[in-house]
N, C-alpha and C. Protein backbone atom coordinates (compact mmCIF):
# COMPACT_ATOMS: atom_id res chain seq x y z
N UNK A 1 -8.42 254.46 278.15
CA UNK A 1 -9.72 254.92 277.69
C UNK A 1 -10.80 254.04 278.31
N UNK A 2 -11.40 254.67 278.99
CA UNK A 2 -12.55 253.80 279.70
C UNK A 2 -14.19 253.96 278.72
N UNK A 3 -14.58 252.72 278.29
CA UNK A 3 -15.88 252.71 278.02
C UNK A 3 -16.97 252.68 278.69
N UNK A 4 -18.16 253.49 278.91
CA UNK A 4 -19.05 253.27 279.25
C UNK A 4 -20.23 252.00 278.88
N UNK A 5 -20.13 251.63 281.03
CA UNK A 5 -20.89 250.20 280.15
C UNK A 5 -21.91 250.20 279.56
N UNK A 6 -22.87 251.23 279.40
CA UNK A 6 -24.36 250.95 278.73
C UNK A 6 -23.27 250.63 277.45
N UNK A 7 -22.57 251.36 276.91
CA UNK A 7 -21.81 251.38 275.20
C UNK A 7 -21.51 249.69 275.05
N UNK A 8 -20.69 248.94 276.22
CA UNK A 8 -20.33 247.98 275.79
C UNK A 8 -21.51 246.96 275.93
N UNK A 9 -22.74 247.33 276.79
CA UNK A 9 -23.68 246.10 276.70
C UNK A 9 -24.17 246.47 275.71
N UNK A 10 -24.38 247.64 274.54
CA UNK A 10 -24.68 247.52 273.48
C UNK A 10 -23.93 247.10 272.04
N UNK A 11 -22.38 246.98 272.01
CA UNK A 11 -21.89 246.27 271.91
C UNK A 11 -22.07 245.09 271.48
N UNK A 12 -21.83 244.39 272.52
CA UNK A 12 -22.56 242.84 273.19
C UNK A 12 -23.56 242.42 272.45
N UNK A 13 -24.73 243.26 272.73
CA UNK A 13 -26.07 242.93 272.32
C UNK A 13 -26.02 242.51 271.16
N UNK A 14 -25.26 243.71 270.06
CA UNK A 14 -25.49 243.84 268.60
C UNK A 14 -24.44 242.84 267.95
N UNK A 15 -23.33 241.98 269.12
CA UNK A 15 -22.68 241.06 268.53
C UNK A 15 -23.32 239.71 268.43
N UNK A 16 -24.20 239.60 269.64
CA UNK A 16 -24.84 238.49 270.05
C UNK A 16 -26.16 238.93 268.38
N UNK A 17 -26.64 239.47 268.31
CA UNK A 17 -27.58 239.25 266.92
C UNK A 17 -26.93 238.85 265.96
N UNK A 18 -25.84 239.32 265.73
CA UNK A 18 -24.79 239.04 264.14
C UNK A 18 -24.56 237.69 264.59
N UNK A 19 -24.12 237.03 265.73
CA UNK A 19 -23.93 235.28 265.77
C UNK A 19 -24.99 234.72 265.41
N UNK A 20 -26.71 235.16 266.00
CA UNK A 20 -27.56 234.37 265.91
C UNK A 20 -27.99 234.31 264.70
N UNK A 21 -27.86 235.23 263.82
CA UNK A 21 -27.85 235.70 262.24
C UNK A 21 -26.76 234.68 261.64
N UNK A 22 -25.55 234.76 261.65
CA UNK A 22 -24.76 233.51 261.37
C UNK A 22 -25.15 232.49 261.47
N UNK A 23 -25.48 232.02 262.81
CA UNK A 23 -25.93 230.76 263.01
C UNK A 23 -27.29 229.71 261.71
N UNK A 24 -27.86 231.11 261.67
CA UNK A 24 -28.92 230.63 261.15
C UNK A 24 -28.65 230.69 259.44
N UNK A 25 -28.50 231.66 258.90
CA UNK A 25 -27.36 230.92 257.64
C UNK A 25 -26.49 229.90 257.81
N UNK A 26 -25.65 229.50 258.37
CA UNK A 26 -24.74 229.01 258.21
C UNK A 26 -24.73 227.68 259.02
N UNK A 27 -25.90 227.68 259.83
CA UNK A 27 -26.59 226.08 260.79
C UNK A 27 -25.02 225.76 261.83
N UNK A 28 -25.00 223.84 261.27
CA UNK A 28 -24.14 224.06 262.35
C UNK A 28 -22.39 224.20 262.20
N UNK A 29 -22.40 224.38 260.75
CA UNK A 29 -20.53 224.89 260.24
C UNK A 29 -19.96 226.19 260.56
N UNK A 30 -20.97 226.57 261.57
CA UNK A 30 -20.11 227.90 262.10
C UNK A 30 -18.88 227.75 262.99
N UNK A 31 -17.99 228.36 263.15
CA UNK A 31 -17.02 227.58 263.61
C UNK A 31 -16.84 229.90 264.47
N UNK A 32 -17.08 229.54 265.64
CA UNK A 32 -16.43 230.88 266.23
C UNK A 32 -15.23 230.59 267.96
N UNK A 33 -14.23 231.71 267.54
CA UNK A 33 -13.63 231.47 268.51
C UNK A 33 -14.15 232.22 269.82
N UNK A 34 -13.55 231.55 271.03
CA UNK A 34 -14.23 232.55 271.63
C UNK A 34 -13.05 232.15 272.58
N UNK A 35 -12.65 233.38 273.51
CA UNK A 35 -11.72 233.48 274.27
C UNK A 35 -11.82 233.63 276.01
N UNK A 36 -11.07 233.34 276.94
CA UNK A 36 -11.20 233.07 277.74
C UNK A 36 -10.33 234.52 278.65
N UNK A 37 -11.73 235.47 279.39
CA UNK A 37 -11.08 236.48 280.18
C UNK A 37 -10.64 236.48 281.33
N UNK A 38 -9.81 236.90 282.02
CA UNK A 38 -9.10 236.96 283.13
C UNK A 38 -10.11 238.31 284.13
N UNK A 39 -9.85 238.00 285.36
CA UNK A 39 -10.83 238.61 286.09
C UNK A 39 -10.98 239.84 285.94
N UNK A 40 -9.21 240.30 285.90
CA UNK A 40 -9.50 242.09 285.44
C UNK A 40 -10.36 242.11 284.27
N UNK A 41 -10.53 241.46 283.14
CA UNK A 41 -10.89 241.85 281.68
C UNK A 41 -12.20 242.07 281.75
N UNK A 42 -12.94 241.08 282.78
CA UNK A 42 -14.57 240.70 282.56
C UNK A 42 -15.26 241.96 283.09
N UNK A 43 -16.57 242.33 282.71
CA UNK A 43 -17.39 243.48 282.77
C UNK A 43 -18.00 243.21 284.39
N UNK A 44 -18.14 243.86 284.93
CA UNK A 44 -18.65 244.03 286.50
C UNK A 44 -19.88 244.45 286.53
């Protein structure tokens, strides 16, 4: 199933607000993982 990228930079976008929203409740005890993609995985 292929996503269209406008879908996943919106995605993205709306994940990146929910962190900065965390962040700011939660200062600096946020604790997020974040994972490391391999070349196929990453968005072009």
């Amino acid at each position: 199933m292929d996503i269209p990228v406008e879908e996943i930079q919106k995605i993205h976008s709306k994940q990146c607000s929910e962190v900065e929203l965390e962040k700011r409740l939660r200062g600096n005890e946020i604790d997020l993982t974040r994972a490391k993609l391999n070349a196929d995985e990453q968005m072009r």
